[in-house]
Protein backbone atom coordinates (compact mmCIF):
# COMPACT_ATOMS: atom_id res chain seq x y z
CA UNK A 1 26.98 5.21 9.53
CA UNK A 2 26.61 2.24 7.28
CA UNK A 3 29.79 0.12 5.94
CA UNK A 4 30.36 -1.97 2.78
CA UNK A 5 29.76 -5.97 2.22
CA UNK A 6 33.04 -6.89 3.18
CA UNK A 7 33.45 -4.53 6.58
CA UNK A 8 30.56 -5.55 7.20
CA UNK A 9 31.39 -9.44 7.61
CA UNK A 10 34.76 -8.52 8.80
CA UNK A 11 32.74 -6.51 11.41
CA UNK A 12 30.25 -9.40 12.23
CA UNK A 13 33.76 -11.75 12.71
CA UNK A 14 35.21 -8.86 15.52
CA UNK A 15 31.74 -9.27 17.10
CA UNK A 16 31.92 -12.67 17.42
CA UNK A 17 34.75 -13.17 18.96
CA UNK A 18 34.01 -10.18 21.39
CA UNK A 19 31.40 -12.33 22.72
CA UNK A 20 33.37 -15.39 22.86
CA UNK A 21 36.30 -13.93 24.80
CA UNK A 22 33.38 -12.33 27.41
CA UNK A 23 31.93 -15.86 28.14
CA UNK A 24 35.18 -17.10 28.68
CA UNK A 25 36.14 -14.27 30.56
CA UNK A 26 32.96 -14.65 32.94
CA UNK A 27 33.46 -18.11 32.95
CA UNK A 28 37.26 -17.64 34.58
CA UNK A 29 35.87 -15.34 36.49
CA UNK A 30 32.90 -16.63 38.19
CA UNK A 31 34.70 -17.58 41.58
CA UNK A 32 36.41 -14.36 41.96
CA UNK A 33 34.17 -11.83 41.01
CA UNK A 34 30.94 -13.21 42.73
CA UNK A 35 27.62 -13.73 41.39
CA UNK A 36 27.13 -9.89 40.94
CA UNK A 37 29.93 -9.29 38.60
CA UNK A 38 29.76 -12.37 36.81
CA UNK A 39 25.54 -11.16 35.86
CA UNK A 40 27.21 -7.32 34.95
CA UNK A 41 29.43 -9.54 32.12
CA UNK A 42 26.89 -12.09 30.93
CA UNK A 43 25.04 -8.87 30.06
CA UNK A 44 27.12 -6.49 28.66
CA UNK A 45 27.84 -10.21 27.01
CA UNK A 46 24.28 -10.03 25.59
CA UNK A 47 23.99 -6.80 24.99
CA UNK A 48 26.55 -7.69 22.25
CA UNK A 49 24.59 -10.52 20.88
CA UNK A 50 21.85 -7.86 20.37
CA UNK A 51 23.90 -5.39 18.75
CA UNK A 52 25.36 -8.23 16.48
CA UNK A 53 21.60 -9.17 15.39
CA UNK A 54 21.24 -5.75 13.74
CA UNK A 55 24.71 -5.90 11.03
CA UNK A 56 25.20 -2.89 9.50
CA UNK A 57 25.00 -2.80 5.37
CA UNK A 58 25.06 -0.24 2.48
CA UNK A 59 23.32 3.02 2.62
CA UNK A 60 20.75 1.83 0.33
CA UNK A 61 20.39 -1.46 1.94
CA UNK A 62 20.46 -1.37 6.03
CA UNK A 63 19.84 -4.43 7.89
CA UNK A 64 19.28 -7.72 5.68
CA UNK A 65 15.64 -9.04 5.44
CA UNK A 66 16.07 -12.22 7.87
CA UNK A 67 17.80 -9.92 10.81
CA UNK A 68 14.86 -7.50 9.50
CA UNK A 69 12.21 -9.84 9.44
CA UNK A 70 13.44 -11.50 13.07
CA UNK A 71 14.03 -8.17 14.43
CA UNK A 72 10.08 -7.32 13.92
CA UNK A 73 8.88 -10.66 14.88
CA UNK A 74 9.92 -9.55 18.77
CA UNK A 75 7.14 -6.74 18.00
CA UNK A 76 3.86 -7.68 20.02
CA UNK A 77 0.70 -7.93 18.25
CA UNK A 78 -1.48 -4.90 17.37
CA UNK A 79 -4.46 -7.00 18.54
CA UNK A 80 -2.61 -7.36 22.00
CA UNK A 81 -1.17 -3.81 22.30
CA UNK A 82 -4.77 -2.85 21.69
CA UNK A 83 -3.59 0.76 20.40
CA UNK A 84 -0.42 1.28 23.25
CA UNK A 85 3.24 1.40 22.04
CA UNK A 86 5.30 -1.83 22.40
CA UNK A 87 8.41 -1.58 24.99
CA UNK A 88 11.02 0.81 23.61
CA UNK A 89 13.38 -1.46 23.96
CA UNK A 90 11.76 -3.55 21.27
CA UNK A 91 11.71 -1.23 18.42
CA UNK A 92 13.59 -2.07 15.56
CA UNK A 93 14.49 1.16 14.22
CA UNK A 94 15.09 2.43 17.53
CA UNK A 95 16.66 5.97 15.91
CA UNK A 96 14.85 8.07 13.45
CA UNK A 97 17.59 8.59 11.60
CA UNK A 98 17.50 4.73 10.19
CA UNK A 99 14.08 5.81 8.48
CA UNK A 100 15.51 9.12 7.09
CA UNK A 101 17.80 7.25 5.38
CA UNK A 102 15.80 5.45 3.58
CA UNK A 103 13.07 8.32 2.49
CA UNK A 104 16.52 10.42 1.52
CA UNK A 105 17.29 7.28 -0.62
CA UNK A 106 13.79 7.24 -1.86
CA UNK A 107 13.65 11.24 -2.32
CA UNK A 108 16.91 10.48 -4.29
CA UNK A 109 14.80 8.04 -7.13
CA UNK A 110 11.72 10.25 -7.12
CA UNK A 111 13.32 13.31 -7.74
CA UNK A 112 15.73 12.02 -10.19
CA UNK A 113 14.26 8.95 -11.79
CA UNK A 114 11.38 8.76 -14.16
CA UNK A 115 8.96 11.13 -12.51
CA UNK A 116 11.52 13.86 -13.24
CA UNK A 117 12.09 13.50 -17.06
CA UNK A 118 9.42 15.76 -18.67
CA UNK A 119 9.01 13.17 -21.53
CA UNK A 120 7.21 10.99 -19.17
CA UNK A 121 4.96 13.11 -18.56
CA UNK A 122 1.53 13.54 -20.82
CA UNK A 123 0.15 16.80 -20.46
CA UNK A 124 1.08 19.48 -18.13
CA UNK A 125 4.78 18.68 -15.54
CA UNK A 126 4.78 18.81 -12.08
CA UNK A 127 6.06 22.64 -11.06
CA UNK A 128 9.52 23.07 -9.82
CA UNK A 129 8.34 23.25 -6.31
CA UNK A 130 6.72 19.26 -6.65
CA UNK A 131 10.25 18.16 -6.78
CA UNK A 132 11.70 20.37 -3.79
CA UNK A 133 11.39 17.65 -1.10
CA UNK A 134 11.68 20.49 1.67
CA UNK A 135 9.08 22.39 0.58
CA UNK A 136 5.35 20.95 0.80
CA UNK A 137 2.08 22.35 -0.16
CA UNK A 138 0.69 21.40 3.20
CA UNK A 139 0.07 25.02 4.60
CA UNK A 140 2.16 27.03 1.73
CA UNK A 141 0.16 28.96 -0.57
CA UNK A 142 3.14 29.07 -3.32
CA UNK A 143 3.14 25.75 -2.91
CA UNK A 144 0.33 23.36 -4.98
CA UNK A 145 -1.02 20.16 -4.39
CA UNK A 146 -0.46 18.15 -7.49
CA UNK A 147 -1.72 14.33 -7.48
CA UNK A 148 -0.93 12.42 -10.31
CA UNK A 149 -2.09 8.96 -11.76
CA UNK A 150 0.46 6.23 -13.68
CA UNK A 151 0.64 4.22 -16.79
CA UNK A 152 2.48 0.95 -16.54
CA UNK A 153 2.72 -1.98 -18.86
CA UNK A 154 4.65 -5.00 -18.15
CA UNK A 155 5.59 -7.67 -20.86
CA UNK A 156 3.16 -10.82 -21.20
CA UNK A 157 3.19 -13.58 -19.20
CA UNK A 158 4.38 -11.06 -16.02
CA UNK A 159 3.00 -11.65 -12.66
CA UNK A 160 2.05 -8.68 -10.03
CA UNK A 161 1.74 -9.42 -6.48
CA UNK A 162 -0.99 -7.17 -5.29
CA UNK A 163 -2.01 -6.13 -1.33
CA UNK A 164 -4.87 -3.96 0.10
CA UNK A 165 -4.64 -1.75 3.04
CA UNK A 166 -1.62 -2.39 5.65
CA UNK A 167 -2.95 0.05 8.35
CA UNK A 168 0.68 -0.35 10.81
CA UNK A 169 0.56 -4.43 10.54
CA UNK A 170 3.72 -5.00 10.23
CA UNK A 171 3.65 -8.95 10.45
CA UNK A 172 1.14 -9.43 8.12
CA UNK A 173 3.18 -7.70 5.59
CA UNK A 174 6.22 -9.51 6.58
CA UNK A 175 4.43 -13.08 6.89
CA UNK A 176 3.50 -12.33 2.82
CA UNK A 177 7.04 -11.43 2.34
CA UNK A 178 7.88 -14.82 3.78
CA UNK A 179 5.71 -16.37 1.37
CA UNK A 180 6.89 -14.75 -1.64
CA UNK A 181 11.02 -16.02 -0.14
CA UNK A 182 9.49 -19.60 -0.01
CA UNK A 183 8.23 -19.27 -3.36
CA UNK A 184 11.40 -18.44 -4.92
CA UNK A 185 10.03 -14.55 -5.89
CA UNK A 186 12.23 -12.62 -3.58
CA UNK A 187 15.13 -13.16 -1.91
CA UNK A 188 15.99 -10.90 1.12
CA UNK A 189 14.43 -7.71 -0.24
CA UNK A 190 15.08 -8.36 -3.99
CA UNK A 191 13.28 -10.16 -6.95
CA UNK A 192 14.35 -12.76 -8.21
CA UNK A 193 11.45 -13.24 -10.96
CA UNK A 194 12.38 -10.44 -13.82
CA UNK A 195 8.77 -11.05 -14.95
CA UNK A 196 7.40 -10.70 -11.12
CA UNK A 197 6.00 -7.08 -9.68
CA UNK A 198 3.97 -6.03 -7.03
CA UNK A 199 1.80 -3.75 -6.29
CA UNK A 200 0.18 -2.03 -2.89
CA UNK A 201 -2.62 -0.27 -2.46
CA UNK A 202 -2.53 2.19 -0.23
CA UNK A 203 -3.21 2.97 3.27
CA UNK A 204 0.28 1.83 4.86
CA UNK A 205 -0.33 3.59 8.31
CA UNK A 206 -2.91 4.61 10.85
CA UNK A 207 -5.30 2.35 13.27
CA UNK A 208 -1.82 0.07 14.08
CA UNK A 209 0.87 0.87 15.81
CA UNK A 210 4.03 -0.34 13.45
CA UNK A 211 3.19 2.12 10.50
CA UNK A 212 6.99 3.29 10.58
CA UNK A 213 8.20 -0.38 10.18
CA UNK A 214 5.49 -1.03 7.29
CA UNK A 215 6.83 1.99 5.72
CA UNK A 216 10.58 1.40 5.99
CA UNK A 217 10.20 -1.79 4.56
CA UNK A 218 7.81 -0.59 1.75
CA UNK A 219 10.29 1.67 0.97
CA UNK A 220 13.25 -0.70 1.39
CA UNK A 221 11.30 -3.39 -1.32
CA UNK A 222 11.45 -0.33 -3.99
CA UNK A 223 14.79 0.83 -3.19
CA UNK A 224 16.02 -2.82 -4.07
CA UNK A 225 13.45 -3.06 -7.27
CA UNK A 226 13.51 0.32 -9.24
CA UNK A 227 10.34 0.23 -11.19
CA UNK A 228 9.04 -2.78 -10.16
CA UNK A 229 7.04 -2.28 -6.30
CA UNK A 230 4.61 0.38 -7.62
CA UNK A 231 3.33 1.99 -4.01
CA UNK A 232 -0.57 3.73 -4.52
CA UNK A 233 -1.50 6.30 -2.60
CA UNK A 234 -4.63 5.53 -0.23
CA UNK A 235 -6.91 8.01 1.62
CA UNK A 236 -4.74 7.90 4.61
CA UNK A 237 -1.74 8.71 2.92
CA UNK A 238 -2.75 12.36 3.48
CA UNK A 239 -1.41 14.76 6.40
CA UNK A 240 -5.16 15.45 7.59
CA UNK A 241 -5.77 11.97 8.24
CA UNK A 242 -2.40 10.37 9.58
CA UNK A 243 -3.17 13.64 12.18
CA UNK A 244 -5.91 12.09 13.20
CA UNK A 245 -5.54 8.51 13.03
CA UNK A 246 -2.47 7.30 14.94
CA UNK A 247 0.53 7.77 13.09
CA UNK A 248 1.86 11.01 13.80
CA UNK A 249 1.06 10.49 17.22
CA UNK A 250 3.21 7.04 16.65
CA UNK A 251 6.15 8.69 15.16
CA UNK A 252 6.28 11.56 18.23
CA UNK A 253 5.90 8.61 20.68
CA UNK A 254 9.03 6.91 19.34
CA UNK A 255 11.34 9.28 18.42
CA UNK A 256 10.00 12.09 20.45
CA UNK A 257 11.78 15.58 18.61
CA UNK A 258 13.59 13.35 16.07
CA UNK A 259 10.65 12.77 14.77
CA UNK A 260 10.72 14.78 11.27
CA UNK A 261 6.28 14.72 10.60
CA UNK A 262 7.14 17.08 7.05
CA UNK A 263 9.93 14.66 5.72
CA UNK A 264 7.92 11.32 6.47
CA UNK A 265 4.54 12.51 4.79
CA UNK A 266 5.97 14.48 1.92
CA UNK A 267 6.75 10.78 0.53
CA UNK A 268 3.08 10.99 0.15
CA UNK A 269 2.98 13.23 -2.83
CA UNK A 270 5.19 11.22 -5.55
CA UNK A 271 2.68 8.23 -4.90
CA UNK A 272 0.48 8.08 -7.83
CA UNK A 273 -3.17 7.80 -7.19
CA UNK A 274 -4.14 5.44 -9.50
CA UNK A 275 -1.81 3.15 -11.60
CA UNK A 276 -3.18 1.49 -15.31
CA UNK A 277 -1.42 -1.28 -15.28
CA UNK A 278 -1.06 -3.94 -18.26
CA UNK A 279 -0.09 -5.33 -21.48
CA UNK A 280 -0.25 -4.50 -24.61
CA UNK A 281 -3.92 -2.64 -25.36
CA UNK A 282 -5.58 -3.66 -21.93
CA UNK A 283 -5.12 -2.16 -18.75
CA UNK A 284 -6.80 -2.64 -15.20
CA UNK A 285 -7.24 0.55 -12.73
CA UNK A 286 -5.19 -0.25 -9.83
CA UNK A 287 -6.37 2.35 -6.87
CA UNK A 288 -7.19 2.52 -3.41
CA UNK A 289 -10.47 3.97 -3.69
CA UNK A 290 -12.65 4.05 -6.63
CA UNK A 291 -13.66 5.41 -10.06
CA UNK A 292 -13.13 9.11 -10.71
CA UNK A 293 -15.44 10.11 -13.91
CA UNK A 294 -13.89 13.88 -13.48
CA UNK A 295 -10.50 12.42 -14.96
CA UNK A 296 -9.85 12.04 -18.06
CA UNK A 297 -7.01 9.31 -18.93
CA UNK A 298 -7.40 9.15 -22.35
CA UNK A 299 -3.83 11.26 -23.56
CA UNK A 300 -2.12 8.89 -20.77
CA UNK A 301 -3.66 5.26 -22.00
CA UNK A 302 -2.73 6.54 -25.87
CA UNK A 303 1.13 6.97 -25.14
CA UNK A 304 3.59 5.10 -26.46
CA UNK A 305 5.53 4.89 -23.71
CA UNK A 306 5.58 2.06 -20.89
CA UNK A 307 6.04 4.14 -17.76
CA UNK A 308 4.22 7.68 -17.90
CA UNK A 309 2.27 10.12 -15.99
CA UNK A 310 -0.57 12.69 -16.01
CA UNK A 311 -1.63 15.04 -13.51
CA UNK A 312 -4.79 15.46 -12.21
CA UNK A 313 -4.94 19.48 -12.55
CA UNK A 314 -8.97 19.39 -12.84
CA UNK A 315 -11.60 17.21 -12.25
CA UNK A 316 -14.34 17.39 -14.38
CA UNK A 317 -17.05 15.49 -12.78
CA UNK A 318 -19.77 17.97 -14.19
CA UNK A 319 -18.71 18.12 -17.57
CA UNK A 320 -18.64 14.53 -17.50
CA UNK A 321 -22.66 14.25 -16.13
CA UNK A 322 -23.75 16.77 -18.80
CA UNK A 323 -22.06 14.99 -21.74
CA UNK A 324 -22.12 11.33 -20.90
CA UNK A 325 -25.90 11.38 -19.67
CA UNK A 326 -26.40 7.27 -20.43
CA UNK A 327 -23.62 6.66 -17.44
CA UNK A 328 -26.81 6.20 -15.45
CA UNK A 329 -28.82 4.10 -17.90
CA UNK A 330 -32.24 5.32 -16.54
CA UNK A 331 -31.66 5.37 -13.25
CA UNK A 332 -33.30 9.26 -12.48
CA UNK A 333 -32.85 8.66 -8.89
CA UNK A 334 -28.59 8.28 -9.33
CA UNK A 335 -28.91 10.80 -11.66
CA UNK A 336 -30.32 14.03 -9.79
CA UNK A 337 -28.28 12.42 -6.87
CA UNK A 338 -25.16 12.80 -9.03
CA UNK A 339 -26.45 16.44 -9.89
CA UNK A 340 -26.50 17.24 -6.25
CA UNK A 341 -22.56 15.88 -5.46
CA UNK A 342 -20.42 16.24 -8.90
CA UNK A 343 -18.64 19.64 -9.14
CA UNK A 344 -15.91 20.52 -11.53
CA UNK A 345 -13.01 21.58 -9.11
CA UNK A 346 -9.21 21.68 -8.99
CA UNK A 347 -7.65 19.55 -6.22
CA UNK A 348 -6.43 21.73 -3.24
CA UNK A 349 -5.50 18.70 -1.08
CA UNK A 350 -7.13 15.28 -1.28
CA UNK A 351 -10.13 15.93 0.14
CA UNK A 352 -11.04 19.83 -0.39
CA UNK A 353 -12.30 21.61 -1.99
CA UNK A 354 -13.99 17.70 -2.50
CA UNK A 355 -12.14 14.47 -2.23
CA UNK A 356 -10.55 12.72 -4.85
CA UNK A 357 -12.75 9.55 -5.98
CA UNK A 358 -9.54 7.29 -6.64
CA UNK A 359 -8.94 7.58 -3.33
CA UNK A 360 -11.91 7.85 -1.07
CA UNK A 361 -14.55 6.30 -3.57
CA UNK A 362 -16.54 2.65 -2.70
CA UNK A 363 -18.86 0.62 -5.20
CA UNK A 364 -22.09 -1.18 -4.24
CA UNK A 365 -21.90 -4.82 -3.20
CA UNK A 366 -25.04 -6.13 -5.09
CA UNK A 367 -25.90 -5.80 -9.22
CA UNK A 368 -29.37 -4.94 -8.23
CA UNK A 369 -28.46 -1.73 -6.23
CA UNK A 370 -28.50 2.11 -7.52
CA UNK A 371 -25.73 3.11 -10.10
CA UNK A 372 -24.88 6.19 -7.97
CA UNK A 373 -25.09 7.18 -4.16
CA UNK A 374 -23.15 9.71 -1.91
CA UNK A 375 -22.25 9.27 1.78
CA UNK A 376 -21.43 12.30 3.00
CA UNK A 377 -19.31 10.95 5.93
CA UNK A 378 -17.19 8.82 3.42
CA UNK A 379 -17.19 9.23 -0.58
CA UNK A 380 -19.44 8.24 -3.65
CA UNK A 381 -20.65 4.77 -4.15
CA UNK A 382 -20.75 3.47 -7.73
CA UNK A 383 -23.18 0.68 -8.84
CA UNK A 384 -22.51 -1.70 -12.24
CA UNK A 385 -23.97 0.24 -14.61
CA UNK A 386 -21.87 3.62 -14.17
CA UNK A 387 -18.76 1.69 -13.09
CA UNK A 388 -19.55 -0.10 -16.89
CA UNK A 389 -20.06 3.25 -18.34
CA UNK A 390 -17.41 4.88 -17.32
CA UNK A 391 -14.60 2.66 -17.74
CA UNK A 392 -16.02 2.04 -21.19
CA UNK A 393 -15.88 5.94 -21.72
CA UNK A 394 -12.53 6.41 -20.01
CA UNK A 395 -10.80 3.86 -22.20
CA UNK A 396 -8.54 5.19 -25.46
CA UNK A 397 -9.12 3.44 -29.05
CA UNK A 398 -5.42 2.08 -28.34
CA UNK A 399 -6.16 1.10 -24.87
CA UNK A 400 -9.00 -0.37 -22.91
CA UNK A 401 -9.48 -0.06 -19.11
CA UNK A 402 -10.91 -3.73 -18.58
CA UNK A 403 -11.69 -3.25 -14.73
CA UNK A 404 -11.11 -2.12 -11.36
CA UNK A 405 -8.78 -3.45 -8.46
CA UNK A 406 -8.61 -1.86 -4.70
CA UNK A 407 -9.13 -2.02 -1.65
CA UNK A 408 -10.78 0.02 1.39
CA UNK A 409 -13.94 -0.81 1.56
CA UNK A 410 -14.10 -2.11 4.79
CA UNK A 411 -15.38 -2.39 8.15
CA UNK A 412 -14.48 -3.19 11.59
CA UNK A 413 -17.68 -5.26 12.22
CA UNK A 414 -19.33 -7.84 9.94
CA UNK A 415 -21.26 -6.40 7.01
CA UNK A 416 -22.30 -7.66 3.60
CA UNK A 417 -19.05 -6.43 1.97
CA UNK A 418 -16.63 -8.24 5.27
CA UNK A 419 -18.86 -11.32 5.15
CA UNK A 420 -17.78 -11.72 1.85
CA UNK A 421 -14.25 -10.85 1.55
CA UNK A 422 -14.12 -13.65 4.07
CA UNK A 423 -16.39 -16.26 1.92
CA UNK A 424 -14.05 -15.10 -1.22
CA UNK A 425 -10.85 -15.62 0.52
CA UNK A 426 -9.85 -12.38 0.68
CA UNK A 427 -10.75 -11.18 -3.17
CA UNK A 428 -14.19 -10.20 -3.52
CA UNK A 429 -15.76 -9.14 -7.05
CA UNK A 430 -18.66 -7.17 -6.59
CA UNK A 431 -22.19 -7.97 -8.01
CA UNK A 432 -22.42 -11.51 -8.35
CA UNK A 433 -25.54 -11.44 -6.16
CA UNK A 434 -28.52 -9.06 -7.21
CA UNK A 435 -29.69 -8.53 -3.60
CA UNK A 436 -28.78 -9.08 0.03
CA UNK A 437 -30.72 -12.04 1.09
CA UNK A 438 -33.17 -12.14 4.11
CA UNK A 439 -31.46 -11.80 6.96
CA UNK A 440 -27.94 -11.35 6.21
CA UNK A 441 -27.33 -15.13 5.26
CA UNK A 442 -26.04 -15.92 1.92
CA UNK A 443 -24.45 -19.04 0.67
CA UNK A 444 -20.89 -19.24 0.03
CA UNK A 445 -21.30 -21.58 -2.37
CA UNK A 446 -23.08 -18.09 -4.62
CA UNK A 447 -19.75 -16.56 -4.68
CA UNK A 448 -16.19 -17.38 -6.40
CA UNK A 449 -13.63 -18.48 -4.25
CA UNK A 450 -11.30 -21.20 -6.41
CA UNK A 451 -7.20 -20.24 -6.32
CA UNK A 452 -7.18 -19.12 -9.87
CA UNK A 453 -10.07 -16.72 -11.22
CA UNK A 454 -11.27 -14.97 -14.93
CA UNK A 455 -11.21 -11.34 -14.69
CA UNK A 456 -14.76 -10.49 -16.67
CA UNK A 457 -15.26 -7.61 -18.51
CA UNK A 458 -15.93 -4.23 -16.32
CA UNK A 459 -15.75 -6.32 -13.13
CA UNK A 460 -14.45 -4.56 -9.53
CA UNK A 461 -12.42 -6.41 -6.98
CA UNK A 462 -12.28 -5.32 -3.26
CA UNK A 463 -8.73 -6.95 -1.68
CA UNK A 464 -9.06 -7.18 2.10
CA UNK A 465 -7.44 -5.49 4.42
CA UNK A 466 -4.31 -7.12 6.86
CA UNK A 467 -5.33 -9.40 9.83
CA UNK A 468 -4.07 -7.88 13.28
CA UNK A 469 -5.50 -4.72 12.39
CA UNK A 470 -9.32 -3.39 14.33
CA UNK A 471 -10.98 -4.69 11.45
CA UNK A 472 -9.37 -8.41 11.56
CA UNK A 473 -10.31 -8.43 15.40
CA UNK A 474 -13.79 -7.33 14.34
CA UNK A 475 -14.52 -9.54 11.92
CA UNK A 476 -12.80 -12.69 13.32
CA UNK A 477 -10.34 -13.19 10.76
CA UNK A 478 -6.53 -14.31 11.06
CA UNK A 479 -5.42 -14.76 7.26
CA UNK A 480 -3.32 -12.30 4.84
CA UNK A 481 -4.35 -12.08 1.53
CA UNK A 482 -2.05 -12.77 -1.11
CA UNK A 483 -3.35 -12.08 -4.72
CA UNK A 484 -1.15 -12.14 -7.68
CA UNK A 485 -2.62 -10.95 -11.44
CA UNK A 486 -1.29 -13.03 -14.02
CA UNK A 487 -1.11 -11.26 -16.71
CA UNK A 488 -1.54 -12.64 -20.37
CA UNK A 489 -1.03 -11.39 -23.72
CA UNK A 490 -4.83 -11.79 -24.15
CA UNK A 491 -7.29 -9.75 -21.53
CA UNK A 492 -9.51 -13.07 -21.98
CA UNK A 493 -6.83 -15.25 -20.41
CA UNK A 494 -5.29 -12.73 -17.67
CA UNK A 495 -6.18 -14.62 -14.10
CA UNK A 496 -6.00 -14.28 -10.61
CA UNK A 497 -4.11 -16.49 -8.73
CA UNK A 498 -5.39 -16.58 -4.76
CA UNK A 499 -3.07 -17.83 -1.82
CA UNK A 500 -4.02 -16.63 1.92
CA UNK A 501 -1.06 -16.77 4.40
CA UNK A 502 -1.98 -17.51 8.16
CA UNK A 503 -1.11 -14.87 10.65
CA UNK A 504 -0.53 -15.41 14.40
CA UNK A 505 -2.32 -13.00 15.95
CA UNK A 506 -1.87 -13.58 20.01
């Protein structure tokens, strides 16, 4: 069980001097006990130091972010694990019941914080059932699945830390977290900065073996900072791909039966799927994924209110091709392409009965390339003139949806879109070249890669994915990005402000 503040220096003193009165004791002891003795001391003696390491705190708190952060740093690399569990012995959260704390803590906000106040909600309410944390739609009938997407403005002059995918790199994470303590933005696990947020998008766990610890501390930073670490859901925040991908199997391996699958991705379903996030009358689509023309966030961007929320009960992506038919402009071959994959449906999970574009969608890397295509072994890709089209469309006359920012678009080998997240340091906006040139070379130089960037009108920025992860080790990269929007009263002078934080990977 956890203690308060004060027991729990008065219980770091009693530990102290518990190992100070064993190393004397060995040391009286050494001639009389023998060398065997003396070693059974000295490590019951460290076994002490260890348990001293890991302090006990408040309920809502646990351990403090330097025992945290130190405790994790013992943690080999996912790059030299290559996919096998580190030593047991290593773990940092070496019971389950340290990380069902903290999602009972977080079940706590979610189900009694803003999400649960029907006047935050535009449109339709979750069901009952959405807020009963022990029941889950996964495999109930009575039970729906009910995504949802966010509206969040922040006063001028705020700043919004932003992250792509995670995928169980648990340094990385921490090594930004670092950053942000040396900048004066956080301290332990709380900001400092009232006019300083951040943001993640999505895609926490899977392909890395420390998905638990990326998650516990995710949910540790918005425990400390109600409202102000928004968490996006990604494509693999979804039961039929954390199945498949590693972290289930990662959860079983530590904790064996403790291991509570239902409880850890039901967190899942109050992460919205797409956040507007802003100022004023502009907004930027924060997502994992993509655009989604089926959805129509029009009620949400006209509310008055700072914090709301809209379901997604329908997407309307056929509705939308038969009344908006300039989202193409021309282009017959995107068109009857587009014909062939929209479908008006109502979500049954994230991907069926199709998948959900904020999550799962991509864009085209070049201006010059097709303004719609489908990959059926992956999503939709969007080209500049529907991306222009329908953010135009999908913007309110109160509010305007100036671009997109997300992440996910990547690959574990080099290809156009890897080549030049690298180039871009880590922040790539898509279709400042009109074609590939010959033979996959391209100047750096052609691309933007200063510390402080304009956001132009209708643009899309792809935010790389963490370092010691299949797709750092593939592409020969050791850096974390670090991107924070500054955000203006004007859209014309919002910026964003690049930093890359080097990350050990051996």
């Amino acid at each position: 069980m956890w203690i308060d503040d004060s027991a729990s220096e008065l219980a770091a003193q009693l530990v102290q001097r518990m190992r100070l009165k064993l190393l004397c004791g060995a040391l009286r002891q050494v001639t009389r006990l023998g060398a065997l003795r003396l070693k059974l001391i000295l490590s019951v003696w460290a076994v002490g130091t260890l348990l001293g390491s890991l302090p006990m705190a408040s309920a809502e708190s646990g351990p403090d972010f330097e025992v945290w952060r130190e405790a994790c740093a013992r943690l080999p690399k996912n790059r030299v694990l290559g996919g096998r569990l580190p030593p047991r012995a290593l773990l940092p959260l070496p019971r389950f019941a340290s990380v069902s704390a903290v999602l009972d803590a977080y079940f706590s906000g979610a189900t009694n914080g803003p999400l649960s106040q029907t006047g935050t909600w535009v449109g339709e309410s979750p069901s009952p059932g959405f807020f009963d944390v022990a029941r889950s739609w996964h495999g109930n009938p009575r039970t729906a699945f009910e995504p949802f997407v966010q509206k969040r403005l922040v006063p001028p002059g705020s700043q919004v830390l932003l992250q792509g995918d995670l995928h169980g790199d648990i340094h990385s994470l921490l090594a930004v977290l670092g950053r942000l303590q040396e900048r004066g933005l956080l301290k332990g696990f709380q900001i400092t900065d009232p006019r300083f947020y951040m943001a993640f998008l999505g895609d926490y766990t899977d392909r890395g073996v420390y998905g638990v610890e990326v998650i516990y501390t995710l949910l540790r930073l918005q425990l400390a900072n109600p409202g102000r670490v928004l968490l996006i859901r990604g494509n693999h925040e979804d039961i039929s791909l954390v199945s498949r991908y590693g972290f289930l199997a990662e959860g079983q391996a530590k904790y064996g039966a403790d291991f509570d699958a239902a409880k850890v991705v039901r967190f899942h379903d109050f992460l919205p799927v797409a956040v507007y996030l802003g100022t004023g009358d502009a907004v930027v689509q924060l997502c994992h994924g993509g655009v989604e023309p089926g959805f129509d966030p029009r009620p949400l961007l006209q509310s008055d209110r700072t914090n709301a929320f809209q379901r997604i009960v329908e997407l309307k992506q056929q509705v939308y091709l038969a009344t908006k038919p300039a989202w193409a402009q021309n282009d017959a071959a995107a068109g009857a392409e587009a014909a062939k994959w929209f479908r008006d449906f109502r979500p049954q999970s994230p991907i069926s009965p199709s998948v959900i574009g904020f999550m799962w969608n991509d864009f085209t890397v070049f201006s010059g390339e097709t303004a719609f295509a489908n990959n059926p072994e992956r999503a939709s890709i969007y080209g500049k003139a529907a991306v222009t089209h329908i953010l135009q469309t999908q913007s309110a006359p109160t509010t305007r949806v100036h671009g997109v920012i997300r992440a996910h678009q990547h690959s574990g080998v080099p290809n156009p879109i890897m080549r030049r997240l690298m180039a871009s340091r880590g922040a790539f906006r898509h279709w400042q070249e009109t074609a590939e040139p010959a033979g996959d070379r391209f100047e750096a130089s052609s691309l933007e890669t200063g510390a402080s960037r304009p956001i132009p009108e209708g643009s899309v920025w792809t935010l790389n994915v963490s370092p010691d992860s299949v797709y750092g080790q593939g592409n020969g990269f050791t850096f974390a990005t670090v991107v924070i929007l500054q955000i203006a009263p004007a859209f014309a002078d919002w910026r964003l402000s690049m930093d890359t934080v080097e990350v050990p990977v051996k």
